[in-house]
Protein backbone atom coordinates (compact mmCIF):
# COMPACT_ATOMS: atom_id res chain seq x y z
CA UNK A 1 -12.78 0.94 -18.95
CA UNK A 2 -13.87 1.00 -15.53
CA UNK A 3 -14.63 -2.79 -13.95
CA UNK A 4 -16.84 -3.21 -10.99
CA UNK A 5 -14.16 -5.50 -9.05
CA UNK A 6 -11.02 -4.42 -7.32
CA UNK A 7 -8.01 -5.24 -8.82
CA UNK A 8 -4.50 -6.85 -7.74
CA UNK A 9 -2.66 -4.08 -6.40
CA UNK A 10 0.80 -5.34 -5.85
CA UNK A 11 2.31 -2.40 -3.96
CA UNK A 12 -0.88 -1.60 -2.40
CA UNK A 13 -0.17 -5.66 -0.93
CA UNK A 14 3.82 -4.74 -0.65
CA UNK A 15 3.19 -2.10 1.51
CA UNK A 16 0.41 -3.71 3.63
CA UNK A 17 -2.15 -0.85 2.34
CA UNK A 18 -5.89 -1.94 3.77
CA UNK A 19 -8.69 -0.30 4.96
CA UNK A 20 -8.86 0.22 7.59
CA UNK A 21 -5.18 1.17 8.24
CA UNK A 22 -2.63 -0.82 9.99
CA UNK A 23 0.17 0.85 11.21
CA UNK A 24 3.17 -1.09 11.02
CA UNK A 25 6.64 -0.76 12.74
CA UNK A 26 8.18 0.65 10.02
CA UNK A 27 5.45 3.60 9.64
CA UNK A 28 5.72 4.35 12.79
CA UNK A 29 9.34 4.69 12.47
CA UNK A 30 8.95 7.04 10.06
CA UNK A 31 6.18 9.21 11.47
CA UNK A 32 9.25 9.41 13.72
CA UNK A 33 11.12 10.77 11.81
CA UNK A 34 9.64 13.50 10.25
CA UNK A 35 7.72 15.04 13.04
CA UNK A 36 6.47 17.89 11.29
CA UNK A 37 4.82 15.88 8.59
CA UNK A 38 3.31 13.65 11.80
CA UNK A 39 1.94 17.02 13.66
CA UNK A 40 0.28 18.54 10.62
CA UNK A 41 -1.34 15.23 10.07
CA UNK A 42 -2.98 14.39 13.66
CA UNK A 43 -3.20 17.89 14.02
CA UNK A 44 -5.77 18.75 11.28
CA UNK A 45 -9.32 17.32 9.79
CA UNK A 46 -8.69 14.16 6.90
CA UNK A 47 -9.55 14.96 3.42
CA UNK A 48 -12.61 14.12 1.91
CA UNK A 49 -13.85 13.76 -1.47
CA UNK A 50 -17.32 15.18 -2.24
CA UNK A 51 -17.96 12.19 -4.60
CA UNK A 52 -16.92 9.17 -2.13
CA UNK A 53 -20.02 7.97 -0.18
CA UNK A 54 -18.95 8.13 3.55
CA UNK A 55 -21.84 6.31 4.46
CA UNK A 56 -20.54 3.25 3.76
CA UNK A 57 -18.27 1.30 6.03
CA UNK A 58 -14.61 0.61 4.94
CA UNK A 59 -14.34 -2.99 6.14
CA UNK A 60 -12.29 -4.00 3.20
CA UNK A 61 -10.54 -2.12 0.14
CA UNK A 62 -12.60 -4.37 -2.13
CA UNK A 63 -16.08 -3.80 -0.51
CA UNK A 64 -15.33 -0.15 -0.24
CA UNK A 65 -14.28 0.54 -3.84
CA UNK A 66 -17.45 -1.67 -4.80
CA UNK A 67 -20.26 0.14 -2.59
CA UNK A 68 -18.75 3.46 -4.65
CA UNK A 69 -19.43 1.95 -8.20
CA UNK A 70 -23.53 2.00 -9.46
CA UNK A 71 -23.66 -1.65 -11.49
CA UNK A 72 -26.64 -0.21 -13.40
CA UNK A 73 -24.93 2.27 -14.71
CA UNK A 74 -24.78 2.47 -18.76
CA UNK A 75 -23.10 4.43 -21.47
CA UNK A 76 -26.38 6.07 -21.91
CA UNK A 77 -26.64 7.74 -18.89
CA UNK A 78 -23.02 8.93 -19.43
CA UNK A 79 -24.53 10.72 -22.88
């Protein structure tokens, strides 16, 4: 069942995951050390998903994952 709130997301909170990112001192540590991994990343485009709506502003994890979910959608239109 999919729910049209965001859930508690305890590593997501562990880890300080948000949107958008902030980049602690321990990720940058680790970009650090694995400089490869770091080049390939700044070095290329991001991924994108052809069903995410880039339209909409990140602010928040919450809002985000809520602007992608349609409320009015039903199981009929999923027949």
């Amino acid at each position: 069942v999919d729910f049209t709130w965001y859930g508690n997301r305890e590593r997501d909170i562990r880890n300080d995951f948000s949107i958008p990112p902030k980049y602690s001192l321990n990720q940058i540590i680790e970009a650090i050390r694995k400089p490869a991994w770091t080049y390939d990343f700044l070095s290329h485009e991001p991924y994108t998903y052809a069903c995410i709506n880039t339209d909409v502003p990140a602010d928040s994890l919450a809002a985000f994952v809520n602007s992608q979910l349609c409320p009015e959608f039903d199981w009929r239109d999923a027949e």
